[in-house]
PDB file of N, CA and C in Angstrom:
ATOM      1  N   UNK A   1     -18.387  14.305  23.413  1.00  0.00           N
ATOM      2  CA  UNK A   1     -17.896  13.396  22.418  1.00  0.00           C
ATOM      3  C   UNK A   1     -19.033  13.034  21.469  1.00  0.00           C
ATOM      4  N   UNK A   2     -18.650  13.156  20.206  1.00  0.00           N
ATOM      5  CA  UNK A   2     -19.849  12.816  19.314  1.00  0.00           C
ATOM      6  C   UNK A   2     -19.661  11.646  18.661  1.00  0.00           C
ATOM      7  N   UNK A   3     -20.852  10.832  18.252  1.00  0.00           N
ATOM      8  CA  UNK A   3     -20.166   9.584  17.786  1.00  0.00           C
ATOM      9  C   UNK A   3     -20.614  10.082  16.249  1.00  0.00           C
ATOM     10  N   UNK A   4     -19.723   9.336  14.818  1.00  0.00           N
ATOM     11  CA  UNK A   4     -19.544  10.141  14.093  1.00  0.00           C
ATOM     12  C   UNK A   4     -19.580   8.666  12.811  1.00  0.00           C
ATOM     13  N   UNK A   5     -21.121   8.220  11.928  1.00  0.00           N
ATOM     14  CA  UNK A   5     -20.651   7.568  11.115  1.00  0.00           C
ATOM     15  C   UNK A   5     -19.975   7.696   9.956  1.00  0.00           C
ATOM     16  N   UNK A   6     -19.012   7.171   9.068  1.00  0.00           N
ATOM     17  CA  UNK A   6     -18.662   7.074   7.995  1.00  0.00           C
ATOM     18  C   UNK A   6     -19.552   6.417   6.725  1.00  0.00           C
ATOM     19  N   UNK A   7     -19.585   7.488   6.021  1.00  0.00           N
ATOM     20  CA  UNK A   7     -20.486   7.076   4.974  1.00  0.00           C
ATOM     21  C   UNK A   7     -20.280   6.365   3.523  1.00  0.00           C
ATOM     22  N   UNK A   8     -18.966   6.748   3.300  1.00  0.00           N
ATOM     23  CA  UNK A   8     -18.104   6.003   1.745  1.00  0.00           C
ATOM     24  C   UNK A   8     -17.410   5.271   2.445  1.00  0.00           C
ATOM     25  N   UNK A   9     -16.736   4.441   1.360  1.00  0.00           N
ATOM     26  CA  UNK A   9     -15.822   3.070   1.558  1.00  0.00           C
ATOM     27  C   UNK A   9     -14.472   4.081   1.424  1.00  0.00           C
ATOM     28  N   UNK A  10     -14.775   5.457   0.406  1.00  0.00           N
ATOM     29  CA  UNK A  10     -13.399   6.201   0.490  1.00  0.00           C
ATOM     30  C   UNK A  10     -12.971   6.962   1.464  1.00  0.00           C
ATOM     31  N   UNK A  11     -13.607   7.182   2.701  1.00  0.00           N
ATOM     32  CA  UNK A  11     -13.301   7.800   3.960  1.00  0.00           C
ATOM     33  C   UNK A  11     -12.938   6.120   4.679  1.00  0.00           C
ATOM     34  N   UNK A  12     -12.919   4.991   4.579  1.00  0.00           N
ATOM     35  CA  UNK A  12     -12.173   4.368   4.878  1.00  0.00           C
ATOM     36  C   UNK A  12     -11.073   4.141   4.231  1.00  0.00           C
ATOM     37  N   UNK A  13     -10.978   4.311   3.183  1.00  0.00           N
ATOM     38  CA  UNK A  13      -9.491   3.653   2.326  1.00  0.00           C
ATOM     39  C   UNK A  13      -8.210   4.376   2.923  1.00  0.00           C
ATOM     40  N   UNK A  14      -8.186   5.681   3.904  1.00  0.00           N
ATOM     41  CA  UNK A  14      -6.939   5.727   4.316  1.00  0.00           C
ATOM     42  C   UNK A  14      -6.668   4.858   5.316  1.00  0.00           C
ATOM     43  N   UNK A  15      -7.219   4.155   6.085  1.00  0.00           N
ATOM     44  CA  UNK A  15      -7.348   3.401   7.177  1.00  0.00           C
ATOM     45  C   UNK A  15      -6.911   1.935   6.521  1.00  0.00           C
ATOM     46  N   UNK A  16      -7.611   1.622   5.644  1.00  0.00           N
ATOM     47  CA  UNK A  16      -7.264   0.346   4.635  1.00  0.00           C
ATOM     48  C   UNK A  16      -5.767   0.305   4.266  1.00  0.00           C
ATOM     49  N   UNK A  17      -5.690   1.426   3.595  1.00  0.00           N
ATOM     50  CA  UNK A  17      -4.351   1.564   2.748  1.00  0.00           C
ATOM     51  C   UNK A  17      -3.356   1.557   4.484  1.00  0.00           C
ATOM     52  N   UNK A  18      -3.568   1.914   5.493  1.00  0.00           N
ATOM     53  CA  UNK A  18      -2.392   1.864   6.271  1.00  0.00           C
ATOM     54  C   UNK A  18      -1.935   0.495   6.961  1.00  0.00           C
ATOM     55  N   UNK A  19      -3.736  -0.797   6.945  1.00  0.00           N
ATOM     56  CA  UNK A  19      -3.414  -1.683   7.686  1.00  0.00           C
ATOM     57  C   UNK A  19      -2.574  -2.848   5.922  1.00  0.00           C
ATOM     58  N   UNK A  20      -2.666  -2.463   5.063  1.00  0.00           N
ATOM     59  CA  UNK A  20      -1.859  -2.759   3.846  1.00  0.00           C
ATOM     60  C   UNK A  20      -0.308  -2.751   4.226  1.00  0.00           C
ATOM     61  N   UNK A  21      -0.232  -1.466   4.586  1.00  0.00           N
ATOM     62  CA  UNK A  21       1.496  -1.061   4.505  1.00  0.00           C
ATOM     63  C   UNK A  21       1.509  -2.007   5.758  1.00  0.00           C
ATOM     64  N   UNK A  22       1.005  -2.020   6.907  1.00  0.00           N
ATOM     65  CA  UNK A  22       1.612  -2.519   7.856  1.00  0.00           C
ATOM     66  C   UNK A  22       2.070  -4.138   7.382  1.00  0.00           C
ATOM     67  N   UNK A  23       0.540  -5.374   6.573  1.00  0.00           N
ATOM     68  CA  UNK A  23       0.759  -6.477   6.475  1.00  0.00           C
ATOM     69  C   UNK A  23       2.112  -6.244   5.244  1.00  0.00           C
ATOM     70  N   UNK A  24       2.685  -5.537   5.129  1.00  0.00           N
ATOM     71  CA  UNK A  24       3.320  -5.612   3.700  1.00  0.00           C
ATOM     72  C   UNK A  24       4.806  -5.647   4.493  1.00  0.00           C
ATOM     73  N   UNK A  25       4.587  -4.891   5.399  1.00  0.00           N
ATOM     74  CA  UNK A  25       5.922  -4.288   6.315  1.00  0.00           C
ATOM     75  C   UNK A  25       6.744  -5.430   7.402  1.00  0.00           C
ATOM     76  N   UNK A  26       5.087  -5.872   7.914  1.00  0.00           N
ATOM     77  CA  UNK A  26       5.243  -7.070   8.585  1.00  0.00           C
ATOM     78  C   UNK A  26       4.611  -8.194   8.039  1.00  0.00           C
ATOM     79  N   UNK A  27       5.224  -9.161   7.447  1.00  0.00           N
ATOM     80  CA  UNK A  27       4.263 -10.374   6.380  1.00  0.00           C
ATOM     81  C   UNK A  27       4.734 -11.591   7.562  1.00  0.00           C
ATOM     82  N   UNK A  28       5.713 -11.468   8.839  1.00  0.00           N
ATOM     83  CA  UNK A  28       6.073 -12.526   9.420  1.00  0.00           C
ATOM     84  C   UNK A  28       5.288 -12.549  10.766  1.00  0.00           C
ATOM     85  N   UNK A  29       4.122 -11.271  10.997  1.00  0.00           N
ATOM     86  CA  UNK A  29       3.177 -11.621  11.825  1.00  0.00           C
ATOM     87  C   UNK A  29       2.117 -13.004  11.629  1.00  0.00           C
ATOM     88  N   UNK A  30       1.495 -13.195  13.160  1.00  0.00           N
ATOM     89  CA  UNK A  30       0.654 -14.067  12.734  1.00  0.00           C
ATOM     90  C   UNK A  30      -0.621 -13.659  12.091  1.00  0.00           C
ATOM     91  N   UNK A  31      -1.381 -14.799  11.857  1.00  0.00           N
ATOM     92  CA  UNK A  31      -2.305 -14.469  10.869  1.00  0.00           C
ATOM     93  C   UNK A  31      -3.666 -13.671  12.330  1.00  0.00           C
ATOM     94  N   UNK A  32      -4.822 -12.784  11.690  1.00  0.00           N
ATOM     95  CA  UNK A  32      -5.295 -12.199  12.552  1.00  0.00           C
ATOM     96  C   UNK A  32      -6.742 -11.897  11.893  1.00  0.00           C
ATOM     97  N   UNK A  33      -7.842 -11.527  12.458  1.00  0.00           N
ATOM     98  CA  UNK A  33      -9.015 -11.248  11.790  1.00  0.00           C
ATOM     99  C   UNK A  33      -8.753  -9.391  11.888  1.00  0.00           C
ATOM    100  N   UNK A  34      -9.042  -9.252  11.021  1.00  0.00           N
ATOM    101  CA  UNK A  34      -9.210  -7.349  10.796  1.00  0.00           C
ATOM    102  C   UNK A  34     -10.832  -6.778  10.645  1.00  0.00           C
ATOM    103  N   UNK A  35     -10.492  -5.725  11.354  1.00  0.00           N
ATOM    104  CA  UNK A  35     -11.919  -4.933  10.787  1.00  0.00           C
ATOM    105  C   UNK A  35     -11.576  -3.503  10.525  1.00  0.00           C
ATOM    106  N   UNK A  36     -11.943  -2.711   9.758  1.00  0.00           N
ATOM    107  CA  UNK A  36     -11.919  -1.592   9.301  1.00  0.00           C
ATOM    108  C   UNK A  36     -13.413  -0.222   9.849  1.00  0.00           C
ATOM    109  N   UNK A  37     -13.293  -0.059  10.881  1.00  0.00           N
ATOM    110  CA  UNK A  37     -14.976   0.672  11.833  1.00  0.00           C
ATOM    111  C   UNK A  37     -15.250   1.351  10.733  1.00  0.00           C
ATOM    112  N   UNK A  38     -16.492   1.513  11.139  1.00  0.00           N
ATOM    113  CA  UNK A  38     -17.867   2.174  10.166  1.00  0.00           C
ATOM    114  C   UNK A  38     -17.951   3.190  11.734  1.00  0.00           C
ATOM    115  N   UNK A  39     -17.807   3.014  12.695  1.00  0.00           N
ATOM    116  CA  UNK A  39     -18.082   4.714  13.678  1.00  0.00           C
ATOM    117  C   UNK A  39     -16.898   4.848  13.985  1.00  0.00           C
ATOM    118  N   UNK A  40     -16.806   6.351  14.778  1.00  0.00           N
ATOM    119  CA  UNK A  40     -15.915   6.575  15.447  1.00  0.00           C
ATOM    120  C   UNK A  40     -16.080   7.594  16.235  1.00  0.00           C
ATOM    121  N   UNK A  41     -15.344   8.117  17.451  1.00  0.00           N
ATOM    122  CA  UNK A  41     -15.767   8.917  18.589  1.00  0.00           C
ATOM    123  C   UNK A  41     -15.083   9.893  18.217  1.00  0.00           C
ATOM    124  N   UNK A  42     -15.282  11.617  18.132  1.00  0.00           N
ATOM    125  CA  UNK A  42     -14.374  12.479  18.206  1.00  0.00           C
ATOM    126  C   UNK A  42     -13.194  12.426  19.194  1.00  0.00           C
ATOM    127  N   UNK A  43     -12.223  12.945  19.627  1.00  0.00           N
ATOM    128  CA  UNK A  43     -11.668  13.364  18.898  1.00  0.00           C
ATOM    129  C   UNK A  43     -11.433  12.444  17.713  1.00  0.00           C
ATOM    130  N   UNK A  44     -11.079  11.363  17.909  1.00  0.00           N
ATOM    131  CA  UNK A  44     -10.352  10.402  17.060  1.00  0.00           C
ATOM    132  C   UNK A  44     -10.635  10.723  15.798  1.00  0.00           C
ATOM    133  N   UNK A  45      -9.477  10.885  14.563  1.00  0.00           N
ATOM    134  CA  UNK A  45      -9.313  11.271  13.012  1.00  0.00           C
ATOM    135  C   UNK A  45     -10.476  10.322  12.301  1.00  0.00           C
ATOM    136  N   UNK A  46     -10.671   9.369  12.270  1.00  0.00           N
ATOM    137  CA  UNK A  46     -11.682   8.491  11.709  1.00  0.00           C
ATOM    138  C   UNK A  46     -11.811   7.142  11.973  1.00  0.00           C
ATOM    139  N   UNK A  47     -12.051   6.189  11.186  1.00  0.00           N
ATOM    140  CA  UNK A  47     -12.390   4.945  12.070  1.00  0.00           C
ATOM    141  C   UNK A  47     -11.341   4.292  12.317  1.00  0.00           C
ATOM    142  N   UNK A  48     -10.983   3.158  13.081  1.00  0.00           N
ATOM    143  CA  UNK A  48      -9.840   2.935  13.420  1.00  0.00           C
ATOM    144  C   UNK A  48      -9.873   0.935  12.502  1.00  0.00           C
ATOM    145  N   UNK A  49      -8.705   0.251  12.897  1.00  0.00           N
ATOM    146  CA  UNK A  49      -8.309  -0.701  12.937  1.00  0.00           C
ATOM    147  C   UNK A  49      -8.778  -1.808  13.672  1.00  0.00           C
ATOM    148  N   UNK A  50      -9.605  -2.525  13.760  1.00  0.00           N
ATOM    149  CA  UNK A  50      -9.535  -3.256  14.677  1.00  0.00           C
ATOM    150  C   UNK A  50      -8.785  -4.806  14.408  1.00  0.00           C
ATOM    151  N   UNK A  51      -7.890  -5.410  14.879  1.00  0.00           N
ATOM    152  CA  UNK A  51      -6.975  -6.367  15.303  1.00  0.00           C
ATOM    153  C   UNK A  51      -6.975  -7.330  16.402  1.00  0.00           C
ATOM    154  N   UNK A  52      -7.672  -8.936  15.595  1.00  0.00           N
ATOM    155  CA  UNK A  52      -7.985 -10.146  16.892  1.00  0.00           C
ATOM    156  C   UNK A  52      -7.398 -11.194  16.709  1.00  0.00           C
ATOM    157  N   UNK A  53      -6.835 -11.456  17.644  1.00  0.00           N
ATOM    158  CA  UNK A  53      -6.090 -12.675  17.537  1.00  0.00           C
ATOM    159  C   UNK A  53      -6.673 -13.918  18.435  1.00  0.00           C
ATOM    160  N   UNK A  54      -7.142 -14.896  18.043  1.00  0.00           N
ATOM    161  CA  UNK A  54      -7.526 -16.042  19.220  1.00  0.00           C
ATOM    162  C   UNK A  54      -7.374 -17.191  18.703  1.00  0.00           C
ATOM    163  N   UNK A  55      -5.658 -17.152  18.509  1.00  0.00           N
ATOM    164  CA  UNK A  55      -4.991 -18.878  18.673  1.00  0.00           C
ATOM    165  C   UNK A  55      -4.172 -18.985  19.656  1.00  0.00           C
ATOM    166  N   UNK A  56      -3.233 -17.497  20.461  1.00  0.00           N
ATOM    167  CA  UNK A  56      -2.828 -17.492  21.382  1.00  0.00           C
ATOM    168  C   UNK A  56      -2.122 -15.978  21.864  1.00  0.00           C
ATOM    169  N   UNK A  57      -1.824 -16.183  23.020  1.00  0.00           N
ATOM    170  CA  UNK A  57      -1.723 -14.853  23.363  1.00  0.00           C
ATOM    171  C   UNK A  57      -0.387 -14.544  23.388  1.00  0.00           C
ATOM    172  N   UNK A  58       0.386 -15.662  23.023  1.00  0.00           N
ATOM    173  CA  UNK A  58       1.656 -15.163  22.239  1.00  0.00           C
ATOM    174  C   UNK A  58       1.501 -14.737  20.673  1.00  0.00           C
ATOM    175  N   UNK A  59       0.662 -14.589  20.231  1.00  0.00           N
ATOM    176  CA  UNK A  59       0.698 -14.139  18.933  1.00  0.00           C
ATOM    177  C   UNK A  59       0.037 -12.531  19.268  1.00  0.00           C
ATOM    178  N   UNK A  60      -0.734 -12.015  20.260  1.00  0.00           N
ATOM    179  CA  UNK A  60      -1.161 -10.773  20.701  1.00  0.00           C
ATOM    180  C   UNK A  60       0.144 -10.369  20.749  1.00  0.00           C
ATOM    181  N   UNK A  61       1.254 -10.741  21.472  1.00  0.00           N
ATOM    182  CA  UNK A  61       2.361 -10.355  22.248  1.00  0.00           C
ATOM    183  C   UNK A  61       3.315  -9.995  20.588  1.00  0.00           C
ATOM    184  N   UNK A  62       3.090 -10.951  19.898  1.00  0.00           N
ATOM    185  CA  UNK A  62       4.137 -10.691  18.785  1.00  0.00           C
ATOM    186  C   UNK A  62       3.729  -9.361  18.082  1.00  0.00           C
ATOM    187  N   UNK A  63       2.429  -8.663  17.916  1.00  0.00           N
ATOM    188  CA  UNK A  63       1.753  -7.926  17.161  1.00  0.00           C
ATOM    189  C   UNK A  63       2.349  -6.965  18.160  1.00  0.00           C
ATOM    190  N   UNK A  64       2.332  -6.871  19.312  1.00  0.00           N
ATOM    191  CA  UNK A  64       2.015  -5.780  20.397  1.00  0.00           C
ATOM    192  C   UNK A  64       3.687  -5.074  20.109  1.00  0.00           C
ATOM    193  N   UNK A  65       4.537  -6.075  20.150  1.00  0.00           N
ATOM    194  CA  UNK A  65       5.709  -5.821  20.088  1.00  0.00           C
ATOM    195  C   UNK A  65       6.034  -5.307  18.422  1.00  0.00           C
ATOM    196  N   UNK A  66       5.368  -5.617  17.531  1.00  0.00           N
ATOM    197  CA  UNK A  66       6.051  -5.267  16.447  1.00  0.00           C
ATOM    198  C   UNK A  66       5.229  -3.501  15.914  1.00  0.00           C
ATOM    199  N   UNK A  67       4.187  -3.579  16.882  1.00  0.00           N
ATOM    200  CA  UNK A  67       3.584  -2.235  16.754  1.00  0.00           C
ATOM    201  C   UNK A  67       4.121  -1.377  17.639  1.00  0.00           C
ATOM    202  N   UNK A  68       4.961  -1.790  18.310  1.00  0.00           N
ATOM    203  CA  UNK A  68       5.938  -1.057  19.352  1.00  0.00           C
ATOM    204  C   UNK A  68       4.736  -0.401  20.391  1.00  0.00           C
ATOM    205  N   UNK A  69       3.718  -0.916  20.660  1.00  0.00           N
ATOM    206  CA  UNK A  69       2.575  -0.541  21.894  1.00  0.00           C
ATOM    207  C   UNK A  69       3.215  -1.014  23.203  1.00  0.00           C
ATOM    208  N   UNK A  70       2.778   0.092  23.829  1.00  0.00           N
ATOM    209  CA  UNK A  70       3.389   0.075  25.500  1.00  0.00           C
ATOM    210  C   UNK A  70       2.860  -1.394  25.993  1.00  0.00           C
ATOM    211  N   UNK A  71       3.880  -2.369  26.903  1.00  0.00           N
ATOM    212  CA  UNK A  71       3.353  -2.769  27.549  1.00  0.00           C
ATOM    213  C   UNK A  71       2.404  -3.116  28.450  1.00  0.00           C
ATOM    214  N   UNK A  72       2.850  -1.967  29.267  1.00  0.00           N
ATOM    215  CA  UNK A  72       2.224  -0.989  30.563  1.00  0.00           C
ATOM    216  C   UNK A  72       0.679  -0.713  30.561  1.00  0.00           C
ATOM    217  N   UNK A  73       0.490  -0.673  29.077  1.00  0.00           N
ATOM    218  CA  UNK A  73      -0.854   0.097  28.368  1.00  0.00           C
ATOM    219  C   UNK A  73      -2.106  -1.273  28.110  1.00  0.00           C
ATOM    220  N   UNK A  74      -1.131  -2.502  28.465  1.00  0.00           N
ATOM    221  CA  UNK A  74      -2.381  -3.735  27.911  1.00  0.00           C
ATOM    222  C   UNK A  74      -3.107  -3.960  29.192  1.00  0.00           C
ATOM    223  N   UNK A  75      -4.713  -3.910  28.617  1.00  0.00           N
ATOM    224  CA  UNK A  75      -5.324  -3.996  30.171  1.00  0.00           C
ATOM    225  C   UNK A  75      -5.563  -5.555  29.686  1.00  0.00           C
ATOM    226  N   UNK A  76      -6.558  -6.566  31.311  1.00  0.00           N
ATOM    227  CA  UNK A  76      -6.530  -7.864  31.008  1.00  0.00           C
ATOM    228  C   UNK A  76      -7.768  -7.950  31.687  1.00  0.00           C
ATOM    229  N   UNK A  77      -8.741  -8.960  30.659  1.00  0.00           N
ATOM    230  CA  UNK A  77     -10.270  -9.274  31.012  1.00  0.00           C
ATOM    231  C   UNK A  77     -10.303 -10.325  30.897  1.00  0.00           C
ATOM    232  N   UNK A  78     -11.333 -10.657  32.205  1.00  0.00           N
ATOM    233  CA  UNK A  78     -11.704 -11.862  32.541  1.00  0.00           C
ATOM    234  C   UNK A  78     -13.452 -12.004  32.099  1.00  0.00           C
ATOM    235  N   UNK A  79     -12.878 -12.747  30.840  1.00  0.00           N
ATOM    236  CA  UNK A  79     -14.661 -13.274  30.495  1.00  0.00           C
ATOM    237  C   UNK A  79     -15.166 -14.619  31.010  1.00  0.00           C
ATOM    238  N   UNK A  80     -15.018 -15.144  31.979  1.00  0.00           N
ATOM    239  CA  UNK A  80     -15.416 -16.486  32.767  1.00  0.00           C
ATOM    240  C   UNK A  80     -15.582 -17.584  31.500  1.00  0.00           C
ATOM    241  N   UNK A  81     -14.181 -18.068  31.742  1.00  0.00           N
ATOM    242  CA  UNK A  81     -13.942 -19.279  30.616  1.00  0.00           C
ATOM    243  C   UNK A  81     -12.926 -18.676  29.527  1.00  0.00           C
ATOM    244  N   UNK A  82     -13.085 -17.123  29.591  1.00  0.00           N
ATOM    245  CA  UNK A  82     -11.920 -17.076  28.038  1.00  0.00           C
ATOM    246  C   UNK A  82     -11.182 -15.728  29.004  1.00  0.00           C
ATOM    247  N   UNK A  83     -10.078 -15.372  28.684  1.00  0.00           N
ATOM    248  CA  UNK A  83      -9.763 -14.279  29.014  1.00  0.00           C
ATOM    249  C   UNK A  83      -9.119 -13.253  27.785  1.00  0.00           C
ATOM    250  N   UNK A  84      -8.990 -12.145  27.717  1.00  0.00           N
ATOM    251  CA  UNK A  84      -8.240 -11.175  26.576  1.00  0.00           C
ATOM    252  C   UNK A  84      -7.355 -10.326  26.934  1.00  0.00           C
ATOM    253  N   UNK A  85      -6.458  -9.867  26.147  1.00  0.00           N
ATOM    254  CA  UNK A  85      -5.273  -8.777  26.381  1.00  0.00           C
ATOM    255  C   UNK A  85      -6.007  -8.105  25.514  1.00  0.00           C
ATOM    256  N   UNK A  86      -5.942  -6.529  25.715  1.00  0.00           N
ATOM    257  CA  UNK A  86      -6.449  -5.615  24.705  1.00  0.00           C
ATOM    258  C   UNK A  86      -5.792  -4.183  24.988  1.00  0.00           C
ATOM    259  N   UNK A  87      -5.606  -3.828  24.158  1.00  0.00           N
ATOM    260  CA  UNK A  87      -4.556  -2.453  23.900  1.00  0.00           C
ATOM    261  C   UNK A  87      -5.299  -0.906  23.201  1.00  0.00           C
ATOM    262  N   UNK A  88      -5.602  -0.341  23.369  1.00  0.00           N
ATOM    263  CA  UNK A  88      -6.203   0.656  22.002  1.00  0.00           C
ATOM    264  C   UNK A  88      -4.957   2.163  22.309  1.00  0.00           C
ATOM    265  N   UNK A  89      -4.530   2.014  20.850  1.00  0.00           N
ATOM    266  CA  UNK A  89      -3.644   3.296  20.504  1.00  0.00           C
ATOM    267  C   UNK A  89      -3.636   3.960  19.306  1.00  0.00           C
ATOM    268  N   UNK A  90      -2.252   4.294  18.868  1.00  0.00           N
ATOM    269  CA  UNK A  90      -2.457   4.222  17.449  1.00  0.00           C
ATOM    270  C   UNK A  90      -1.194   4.173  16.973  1.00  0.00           C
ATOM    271  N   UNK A  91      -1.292   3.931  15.670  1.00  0.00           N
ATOM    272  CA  UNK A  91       0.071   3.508  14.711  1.00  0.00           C
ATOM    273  C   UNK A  91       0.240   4.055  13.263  1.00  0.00           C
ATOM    274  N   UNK A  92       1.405   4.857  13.466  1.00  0.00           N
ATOM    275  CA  UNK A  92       0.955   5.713  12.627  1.00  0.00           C
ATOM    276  C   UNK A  92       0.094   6.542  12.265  1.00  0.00           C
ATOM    277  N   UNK A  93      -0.504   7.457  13.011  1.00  0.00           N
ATOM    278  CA  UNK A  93      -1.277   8.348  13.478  1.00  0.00           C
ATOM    279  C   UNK A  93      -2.702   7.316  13.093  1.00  0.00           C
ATOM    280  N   UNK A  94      -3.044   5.980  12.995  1.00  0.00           N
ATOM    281  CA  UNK A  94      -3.839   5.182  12.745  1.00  0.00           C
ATOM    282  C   UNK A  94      -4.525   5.044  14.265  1.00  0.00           C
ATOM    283  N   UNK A  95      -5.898   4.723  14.366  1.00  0.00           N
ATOM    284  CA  UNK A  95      -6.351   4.414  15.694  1.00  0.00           C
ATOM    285  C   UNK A  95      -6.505   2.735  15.258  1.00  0.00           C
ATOM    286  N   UNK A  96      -5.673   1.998  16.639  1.00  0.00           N
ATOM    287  CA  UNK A  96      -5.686   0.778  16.279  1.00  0.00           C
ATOM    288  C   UNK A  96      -6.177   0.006  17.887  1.00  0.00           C
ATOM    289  N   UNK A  97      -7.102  -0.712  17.713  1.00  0.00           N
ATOM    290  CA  UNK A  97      -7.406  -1.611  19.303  1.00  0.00           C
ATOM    291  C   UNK A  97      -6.692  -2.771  18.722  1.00  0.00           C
ATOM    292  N   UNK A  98      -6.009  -3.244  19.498  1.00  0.00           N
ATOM    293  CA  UNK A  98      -5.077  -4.844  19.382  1.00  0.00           C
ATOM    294  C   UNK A  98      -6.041  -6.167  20.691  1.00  0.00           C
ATOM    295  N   UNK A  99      -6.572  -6.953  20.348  1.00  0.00           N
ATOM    296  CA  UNK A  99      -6.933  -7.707  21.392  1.00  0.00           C
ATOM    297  C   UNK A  99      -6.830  -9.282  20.754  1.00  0.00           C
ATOM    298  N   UNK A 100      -6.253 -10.313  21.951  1.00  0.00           N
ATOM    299  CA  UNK A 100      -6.574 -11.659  21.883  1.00  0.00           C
ATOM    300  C   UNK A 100      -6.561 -11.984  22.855  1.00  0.00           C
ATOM    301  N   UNK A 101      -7.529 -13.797  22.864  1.00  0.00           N
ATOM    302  CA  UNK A 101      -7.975 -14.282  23.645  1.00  0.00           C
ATOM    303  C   UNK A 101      -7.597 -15.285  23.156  1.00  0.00           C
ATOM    304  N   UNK A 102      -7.658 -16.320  24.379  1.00  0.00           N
ATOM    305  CA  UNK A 102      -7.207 -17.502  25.293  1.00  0.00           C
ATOM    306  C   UNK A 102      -8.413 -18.174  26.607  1.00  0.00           C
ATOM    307  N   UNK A 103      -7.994 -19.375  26.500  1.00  0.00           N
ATOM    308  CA  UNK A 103      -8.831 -20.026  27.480  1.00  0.00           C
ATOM    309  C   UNK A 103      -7.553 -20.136  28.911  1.00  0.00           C
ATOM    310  N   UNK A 104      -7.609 -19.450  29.952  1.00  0.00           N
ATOM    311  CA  UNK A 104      -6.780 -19.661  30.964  1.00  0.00           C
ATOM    312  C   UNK A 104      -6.328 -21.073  31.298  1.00  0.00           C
ATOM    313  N   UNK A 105      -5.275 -21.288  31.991  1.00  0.00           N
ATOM    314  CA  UNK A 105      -4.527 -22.680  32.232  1.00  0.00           C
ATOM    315  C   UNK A 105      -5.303 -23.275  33.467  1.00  0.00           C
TER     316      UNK A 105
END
């Protein structure tokens, strides 16, 4: 596996332009911090999506569901004091990691 940087902002703009269509598609998600990667690992097409949510982990759940990502597929970490749901797939042939965090009950 090679790790592989991106060097223009225009080898990101297909990645940009897809997390666009999505907020455009879905405007009744919650609100979320985005990042757009500068690396990426072969195979994977180029950099991916990254997607955080930490007001609650029903708002992970609303994203998870409207990206139609497997359930089955969310692993769950325990960071002593916070915990996260985190997902990595893709959408629309997009590579997307989905993760939020919460302080356990």
């Amino acid at each position: 596996m090679s790790l592989i940087a991106v060097e223009t902002a225009a080898q990101q703009a297909p990645v940009a332009a897809a997390l666009v269509r999505l907020l455009t598609a879905r405007p009744d998600l919650p609100a979320a911090s985005f990042e757009i990667g500068r690396m990426y690992c072969e195979p994977e097409p180029g950099p991916r999506i990254e997607i955080r949510l930490h007001d609650s982990l029903g708002h992970f759940e609303a994203w998870r569901e409207a990206l139609n990502f497997d359930p089955g597929a969310v692993r769950l970490w325990d960071h002593g004091g916070t915990i996260s749901l985190s997902i990595e797939t893709r959408w629309n042939g997009v590579p997307i990691e989905l993760t939020g965090y919460a302080k356990p009950l």
